[in-house]
C-alpha atoms as a PDB file:
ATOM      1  CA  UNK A   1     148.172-130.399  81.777  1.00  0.00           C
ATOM      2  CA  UNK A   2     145.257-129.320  79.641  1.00  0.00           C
ATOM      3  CA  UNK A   3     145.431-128.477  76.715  1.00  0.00           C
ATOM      4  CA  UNK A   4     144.042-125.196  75.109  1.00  0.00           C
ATOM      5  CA  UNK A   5     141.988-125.213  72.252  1.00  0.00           C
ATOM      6  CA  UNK A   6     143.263-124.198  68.857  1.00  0.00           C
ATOM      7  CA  UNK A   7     142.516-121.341  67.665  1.00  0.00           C
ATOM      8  CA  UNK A   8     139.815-120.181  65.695  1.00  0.00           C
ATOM      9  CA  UNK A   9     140.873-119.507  61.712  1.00  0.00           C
ATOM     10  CA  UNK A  10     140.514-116.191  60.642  1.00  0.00           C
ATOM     11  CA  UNK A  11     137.121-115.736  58.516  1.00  0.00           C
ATOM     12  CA  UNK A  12     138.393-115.152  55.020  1.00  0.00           C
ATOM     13  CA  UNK A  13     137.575-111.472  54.013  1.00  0.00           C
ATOM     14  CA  UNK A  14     134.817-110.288  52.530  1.00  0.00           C
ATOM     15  CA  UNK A  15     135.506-109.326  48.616  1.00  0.00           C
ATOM     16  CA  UNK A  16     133.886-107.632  45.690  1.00  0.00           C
ATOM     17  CA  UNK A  17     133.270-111.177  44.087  1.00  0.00           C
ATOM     18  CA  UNK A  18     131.282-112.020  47.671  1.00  0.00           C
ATOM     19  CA  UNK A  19     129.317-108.371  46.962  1.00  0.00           C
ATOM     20  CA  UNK A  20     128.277-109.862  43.633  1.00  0.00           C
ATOM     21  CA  UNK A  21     126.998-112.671  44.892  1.00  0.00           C
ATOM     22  CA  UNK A  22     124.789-110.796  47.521  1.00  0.00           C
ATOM     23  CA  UNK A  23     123.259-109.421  44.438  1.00  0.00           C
ATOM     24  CA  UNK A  24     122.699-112.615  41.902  1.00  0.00           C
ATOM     25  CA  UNK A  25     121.585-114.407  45.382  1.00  0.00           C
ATOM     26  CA  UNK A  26     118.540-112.288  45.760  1.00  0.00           C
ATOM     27  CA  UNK A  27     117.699-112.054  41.813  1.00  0.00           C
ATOM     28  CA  UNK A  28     117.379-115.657  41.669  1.00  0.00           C
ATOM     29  CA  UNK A  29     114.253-115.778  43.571  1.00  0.00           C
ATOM     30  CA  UNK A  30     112.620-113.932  40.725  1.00  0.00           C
ATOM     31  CA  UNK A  31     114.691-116.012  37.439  1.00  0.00           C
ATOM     32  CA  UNK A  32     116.861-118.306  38.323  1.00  0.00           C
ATOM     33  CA  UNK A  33     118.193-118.513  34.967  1.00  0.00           C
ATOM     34  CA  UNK A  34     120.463-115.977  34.129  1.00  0.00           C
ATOM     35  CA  UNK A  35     121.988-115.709  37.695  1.00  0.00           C
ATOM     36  CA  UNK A  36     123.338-119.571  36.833  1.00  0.00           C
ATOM     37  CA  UNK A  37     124.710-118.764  33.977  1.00  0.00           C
ATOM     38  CA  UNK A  38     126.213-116.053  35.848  1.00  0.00           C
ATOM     39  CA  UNK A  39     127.558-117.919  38.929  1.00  0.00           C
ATOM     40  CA  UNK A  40     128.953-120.371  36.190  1.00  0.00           C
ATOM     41  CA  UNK A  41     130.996-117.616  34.661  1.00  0.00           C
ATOM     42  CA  UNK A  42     132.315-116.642  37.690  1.00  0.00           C
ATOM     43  CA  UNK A  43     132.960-120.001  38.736  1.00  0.00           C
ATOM     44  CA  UNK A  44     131.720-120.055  41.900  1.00  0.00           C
ATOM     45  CA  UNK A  45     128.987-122.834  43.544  1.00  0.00           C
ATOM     46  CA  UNK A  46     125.838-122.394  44.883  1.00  0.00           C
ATOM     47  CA  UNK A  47     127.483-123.434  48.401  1.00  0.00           C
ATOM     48  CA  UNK A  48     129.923-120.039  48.378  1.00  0.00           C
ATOM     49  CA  UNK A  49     126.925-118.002  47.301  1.00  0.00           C
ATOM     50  CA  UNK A  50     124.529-118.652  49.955  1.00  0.00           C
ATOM     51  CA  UNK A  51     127.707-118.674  52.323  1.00  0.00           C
ATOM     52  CA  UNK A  52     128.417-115.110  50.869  1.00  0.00           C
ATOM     53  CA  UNK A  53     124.741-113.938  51.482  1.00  0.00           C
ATOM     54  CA  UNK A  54     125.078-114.918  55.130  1.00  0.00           C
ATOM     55  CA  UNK A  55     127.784-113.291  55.961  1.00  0.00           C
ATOM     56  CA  UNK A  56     126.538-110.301  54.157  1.00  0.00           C
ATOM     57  CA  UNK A  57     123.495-110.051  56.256  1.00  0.00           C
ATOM     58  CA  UNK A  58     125.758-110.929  59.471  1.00  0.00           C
ATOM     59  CA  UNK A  59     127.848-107.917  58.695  1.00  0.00           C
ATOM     60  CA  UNK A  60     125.179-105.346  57.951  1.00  0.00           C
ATOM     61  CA  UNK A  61     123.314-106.222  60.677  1.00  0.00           C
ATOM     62  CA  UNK A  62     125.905-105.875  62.985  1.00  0.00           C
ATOM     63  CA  UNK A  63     125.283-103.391  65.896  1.00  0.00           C
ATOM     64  CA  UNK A  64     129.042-102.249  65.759  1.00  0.00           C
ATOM     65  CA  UNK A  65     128.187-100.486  62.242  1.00  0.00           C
ATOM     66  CA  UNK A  66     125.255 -98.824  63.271  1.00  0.00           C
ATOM     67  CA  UNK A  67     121.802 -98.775  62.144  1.00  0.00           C
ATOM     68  CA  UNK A  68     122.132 -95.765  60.171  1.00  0.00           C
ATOM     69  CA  UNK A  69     125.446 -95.618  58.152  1.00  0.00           C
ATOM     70  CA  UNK A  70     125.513 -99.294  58.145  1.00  0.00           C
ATOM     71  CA  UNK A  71     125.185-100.519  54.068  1.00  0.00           C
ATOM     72  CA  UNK A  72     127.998 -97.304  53.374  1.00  0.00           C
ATOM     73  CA  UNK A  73     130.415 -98.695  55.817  1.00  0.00           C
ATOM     74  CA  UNK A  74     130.411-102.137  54.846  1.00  0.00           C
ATOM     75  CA  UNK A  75     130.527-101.788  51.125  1.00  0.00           C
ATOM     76  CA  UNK A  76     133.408 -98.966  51.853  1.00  0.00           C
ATOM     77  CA  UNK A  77     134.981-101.973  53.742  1.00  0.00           C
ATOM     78  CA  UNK A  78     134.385-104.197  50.609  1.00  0.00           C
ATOM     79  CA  UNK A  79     134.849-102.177  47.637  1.00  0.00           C
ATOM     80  CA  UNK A  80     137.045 -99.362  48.944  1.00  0.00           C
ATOM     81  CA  UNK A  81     135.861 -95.839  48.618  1.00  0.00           C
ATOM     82  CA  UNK A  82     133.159 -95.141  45.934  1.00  0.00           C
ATOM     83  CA  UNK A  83     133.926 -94.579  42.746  1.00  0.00           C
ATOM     84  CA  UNK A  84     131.776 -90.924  42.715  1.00  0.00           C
ATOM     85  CA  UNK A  85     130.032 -89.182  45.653  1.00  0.00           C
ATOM     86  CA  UNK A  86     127.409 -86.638  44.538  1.00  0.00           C
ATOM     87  CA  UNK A  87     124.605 -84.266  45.722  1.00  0.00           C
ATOM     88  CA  UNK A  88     121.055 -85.020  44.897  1.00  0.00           C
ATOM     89  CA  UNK A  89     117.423 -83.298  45.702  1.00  0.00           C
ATOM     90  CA  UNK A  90     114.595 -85.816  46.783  1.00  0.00           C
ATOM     91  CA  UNK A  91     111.859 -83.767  47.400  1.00  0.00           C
ATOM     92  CA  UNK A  92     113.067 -80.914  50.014  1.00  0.00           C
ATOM     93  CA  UNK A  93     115.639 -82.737  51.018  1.00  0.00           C
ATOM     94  CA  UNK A  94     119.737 -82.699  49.660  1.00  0.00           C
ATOM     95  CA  UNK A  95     120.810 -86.342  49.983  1.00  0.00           C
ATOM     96  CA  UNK A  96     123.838 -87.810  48.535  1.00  0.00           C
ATOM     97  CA  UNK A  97     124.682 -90.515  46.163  1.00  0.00           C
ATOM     98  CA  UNK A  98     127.653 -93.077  46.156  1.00  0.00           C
ATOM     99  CA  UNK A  99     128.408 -95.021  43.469  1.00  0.00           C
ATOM    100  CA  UNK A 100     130.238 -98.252  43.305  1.00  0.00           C
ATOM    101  CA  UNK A 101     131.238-100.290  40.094  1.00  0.00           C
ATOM    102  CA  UNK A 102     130.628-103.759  39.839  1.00  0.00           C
ATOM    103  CA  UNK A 103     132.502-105.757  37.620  1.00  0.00           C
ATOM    104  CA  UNK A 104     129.347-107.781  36.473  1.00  0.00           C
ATOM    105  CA  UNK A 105     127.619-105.375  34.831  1.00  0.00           C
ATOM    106  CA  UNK A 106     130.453-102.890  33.922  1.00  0.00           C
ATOM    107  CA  UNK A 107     127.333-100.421  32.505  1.00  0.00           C
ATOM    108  CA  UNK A 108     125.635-100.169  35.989  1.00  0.00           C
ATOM    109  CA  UNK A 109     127.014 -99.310  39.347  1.00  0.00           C
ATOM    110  CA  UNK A 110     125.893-100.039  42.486  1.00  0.00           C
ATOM    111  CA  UNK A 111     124.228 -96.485  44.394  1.00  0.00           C
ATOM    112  CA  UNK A 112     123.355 -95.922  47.439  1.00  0.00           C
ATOM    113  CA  UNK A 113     121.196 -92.972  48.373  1.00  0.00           C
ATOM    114  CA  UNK A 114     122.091 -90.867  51.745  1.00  0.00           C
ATOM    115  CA  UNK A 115     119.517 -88.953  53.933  1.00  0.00           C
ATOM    116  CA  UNK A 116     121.278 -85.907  55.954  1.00  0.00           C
ATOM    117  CA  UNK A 117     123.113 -87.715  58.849  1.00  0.00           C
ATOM    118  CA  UNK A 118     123.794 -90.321  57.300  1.00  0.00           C
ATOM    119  CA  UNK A 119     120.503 -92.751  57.154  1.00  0.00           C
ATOM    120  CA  UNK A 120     120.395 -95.145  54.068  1.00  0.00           C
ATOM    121  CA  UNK A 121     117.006 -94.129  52.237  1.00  0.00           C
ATOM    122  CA  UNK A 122     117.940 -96.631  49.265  1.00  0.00           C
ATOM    123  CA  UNK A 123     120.174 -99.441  47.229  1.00  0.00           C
ATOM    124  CA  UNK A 124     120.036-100.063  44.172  1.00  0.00           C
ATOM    125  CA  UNK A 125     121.537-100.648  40.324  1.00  0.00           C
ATOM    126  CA  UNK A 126     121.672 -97.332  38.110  1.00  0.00           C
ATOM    127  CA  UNK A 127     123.159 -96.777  34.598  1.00  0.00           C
ATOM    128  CA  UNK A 128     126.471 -95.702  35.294  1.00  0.00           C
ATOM    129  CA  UNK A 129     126.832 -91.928  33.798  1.00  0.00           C
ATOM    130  CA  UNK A 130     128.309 -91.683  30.082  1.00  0.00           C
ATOM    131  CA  UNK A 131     127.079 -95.479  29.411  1.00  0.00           C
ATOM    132  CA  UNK A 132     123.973 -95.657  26.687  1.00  0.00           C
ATOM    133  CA  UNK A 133     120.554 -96.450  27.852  1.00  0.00           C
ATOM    134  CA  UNK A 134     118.737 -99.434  26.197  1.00  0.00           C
ATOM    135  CA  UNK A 135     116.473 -98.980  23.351  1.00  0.00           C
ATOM    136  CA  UNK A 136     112.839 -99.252  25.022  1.00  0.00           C
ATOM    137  CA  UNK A 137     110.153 -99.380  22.293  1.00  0.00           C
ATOM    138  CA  UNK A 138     108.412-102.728  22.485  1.00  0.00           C
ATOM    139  CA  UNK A 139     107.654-105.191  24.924  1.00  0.00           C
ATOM    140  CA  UNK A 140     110.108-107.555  23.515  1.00  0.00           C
ATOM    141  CA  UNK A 141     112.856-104.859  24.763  1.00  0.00           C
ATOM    142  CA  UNK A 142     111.998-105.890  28.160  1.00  0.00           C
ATOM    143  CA  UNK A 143     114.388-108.717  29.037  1.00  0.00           C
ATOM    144  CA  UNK A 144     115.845-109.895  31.978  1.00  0.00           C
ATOM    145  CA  UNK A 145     119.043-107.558  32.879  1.00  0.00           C
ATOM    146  CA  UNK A 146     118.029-105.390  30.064  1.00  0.00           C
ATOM    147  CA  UNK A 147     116.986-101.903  32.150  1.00  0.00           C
ATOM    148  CA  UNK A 148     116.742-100.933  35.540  1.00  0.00           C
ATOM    149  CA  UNK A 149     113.540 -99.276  36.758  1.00  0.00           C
ATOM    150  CA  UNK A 150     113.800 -95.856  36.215  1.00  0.00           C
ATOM    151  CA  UNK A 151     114.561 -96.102  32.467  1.00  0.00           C
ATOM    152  CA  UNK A 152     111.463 -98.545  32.307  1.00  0.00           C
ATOM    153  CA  UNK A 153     109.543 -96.067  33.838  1.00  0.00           C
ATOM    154  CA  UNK A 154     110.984 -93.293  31.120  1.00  0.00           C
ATOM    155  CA  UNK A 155     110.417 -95.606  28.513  1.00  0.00           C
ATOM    156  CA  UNK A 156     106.893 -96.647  29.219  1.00  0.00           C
ATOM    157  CA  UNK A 157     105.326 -93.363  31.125  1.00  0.00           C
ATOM    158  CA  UNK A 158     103.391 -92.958  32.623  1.00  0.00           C
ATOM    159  CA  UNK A 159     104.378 -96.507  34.770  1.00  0.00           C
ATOM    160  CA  UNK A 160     102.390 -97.161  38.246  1.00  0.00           C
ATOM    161  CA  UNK A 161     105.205 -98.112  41.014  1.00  0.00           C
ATOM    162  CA  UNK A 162     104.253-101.296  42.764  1.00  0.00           C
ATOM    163  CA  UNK A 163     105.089-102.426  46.119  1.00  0.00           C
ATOM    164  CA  UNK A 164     108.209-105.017  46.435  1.00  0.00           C
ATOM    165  CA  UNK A 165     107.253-108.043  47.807  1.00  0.00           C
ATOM    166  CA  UNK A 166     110.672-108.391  49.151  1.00  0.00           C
ATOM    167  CA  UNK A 167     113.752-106.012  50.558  1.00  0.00           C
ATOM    168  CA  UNK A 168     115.552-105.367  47.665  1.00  0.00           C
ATOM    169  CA  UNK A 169     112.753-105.923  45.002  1.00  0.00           C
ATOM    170  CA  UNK A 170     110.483-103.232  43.113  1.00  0.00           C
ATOM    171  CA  UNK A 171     107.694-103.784  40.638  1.00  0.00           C
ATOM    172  CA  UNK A 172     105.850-101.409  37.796  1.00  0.00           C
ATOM    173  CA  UNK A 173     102.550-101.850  36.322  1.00  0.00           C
ATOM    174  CA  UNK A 174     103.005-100.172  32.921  1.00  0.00           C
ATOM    175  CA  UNK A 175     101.906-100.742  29.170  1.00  0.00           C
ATOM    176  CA  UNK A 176     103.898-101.699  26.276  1.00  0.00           C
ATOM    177  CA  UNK A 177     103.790-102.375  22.437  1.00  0.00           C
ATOM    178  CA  UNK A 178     104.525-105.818  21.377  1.00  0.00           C
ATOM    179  CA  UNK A 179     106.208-105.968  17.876  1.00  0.00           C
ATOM    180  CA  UNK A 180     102.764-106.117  15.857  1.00  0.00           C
ATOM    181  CA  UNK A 181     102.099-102.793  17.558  1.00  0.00           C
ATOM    182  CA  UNK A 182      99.526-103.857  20.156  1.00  0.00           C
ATOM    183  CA  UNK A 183      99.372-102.956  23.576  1.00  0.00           C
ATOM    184  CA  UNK A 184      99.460-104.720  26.536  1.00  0.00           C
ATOM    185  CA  UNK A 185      99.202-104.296  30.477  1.00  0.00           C
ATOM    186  CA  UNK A 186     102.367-105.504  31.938  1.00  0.00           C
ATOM    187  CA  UNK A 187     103.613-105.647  35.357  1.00  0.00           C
ATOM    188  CA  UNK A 188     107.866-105.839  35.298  1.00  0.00           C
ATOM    189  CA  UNK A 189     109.528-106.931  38.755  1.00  0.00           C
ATOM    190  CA  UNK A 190     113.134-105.336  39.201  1.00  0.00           C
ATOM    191  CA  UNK A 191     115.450-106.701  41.630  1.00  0.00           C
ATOM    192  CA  UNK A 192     118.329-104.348  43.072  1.00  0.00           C
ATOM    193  CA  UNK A 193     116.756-102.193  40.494  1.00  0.00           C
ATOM    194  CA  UNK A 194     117.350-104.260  37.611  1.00  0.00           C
ATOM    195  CA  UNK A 195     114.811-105.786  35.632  1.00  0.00           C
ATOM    196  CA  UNK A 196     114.220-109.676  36.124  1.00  0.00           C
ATOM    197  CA  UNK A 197     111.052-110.925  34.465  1.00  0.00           C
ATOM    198  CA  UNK A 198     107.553-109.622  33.402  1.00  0.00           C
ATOM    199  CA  UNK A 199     104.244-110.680  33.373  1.00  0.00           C
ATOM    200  CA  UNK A 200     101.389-109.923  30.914  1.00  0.00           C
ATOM    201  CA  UNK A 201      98.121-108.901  32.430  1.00  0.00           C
ATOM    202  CA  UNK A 202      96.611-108.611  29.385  1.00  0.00           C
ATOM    203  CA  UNK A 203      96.188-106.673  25.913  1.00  0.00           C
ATOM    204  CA  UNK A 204      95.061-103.105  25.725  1.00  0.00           C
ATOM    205  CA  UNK A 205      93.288-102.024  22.368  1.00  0.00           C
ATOM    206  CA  UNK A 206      95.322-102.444  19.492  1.00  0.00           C
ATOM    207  CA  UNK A 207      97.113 -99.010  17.822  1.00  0.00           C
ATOM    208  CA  UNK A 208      95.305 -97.546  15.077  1.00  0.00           C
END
């Protein structure tokens, strides 16, 4: 008699710990730093994050979820229903914007931006509403984790968007104050929408 093959384990499920690994994955191309300290605290190993990240992108790729209304089901399927659901106006259009928590940064959540019918038109990190913003004034505010890019682009108007070089990433050209008072040109990368390192193009004329 033959005999069958076991079966196949069930893949463990996917959890909000996995999510937040999705996220420090993709920072660490940009500084590797503070996402190790992270992973460290959360005391996980490099293995189970790059495991998490592949079975992230598995999942929303998946042509069961859709192309459309993909990213919303799978982190409903993760996190549970989001924390707040509201309308918002992007040009002419009403979109919609669900908000997750993440325990990481308990300041930020994670939003997701809707289109009508459901399209994904962006993901990122936002201050989560009631928190405090940072204190912007000087280019020596501008430390990794320390904004995400819209209050940069408050801070420091007017700020020049750049193009990401990667899914996921955003960049502003923008100039900033150092302590002494001079200014500089400085180009800040965000990933998920949270700052990760800058870059000084160089100094502007100093204030009077």
């Amino acid at each position: 008699m033959v005999p069958m093959p076991s079966a196949k384990p069930p893949a463990e499920p996917f959890t909000p710990l996995d999510f937040q690994l999705v996220l420090l994955r993709r920072m660490a191309d940009l500084n590797p730093g503070p996402v190790e300290d992270a992973r460290r605290a959360l005391g996980v190993s490099p293995a189970r994050m790059r495991e998490a990240n592949r079975r992230w992108q598995a999942m929303v790729r998946s042509p069961r979820s859709g192309p459309a209304r993909s990213l919303t089901r799978v982190l409903g399927s993760v996190l549970g229903e989001p924390e707040s659901r509201s309308p918002r106006r992007a040009g002419d259009l009403d979109c919609e914007a669900w908000q997750w928590p993440v325990p990481l940064w308990p300041d930020l959540r994670f939003e997701v931006l809707t289109a009508p019918g459901g399209a994904v038109w962006n993901a990122w990190l936002v201050r989560a509403p009631g928190a405090a913003p940072p204190a912007l004034r000087s280019l020596e505010d501008l430390t990794p984790w320390s904004c995400t890019v819209d209050e940069a682009a408050r801070a420091f108007a007017p700020a020049r968007p750049l193009e990401g070089t990667a899914p996921a990433r955003w960049g502003l050209a923008l100039t900033a104050p150092d302590a002494r008072g001079e200014r500089h040109e400085v180009v800040a990368e965000f990933t998920w929408g949270l700052l990760q390192r800058t870059a000084v193009s160089g100094p502007g004329p100093r204030r009077p």
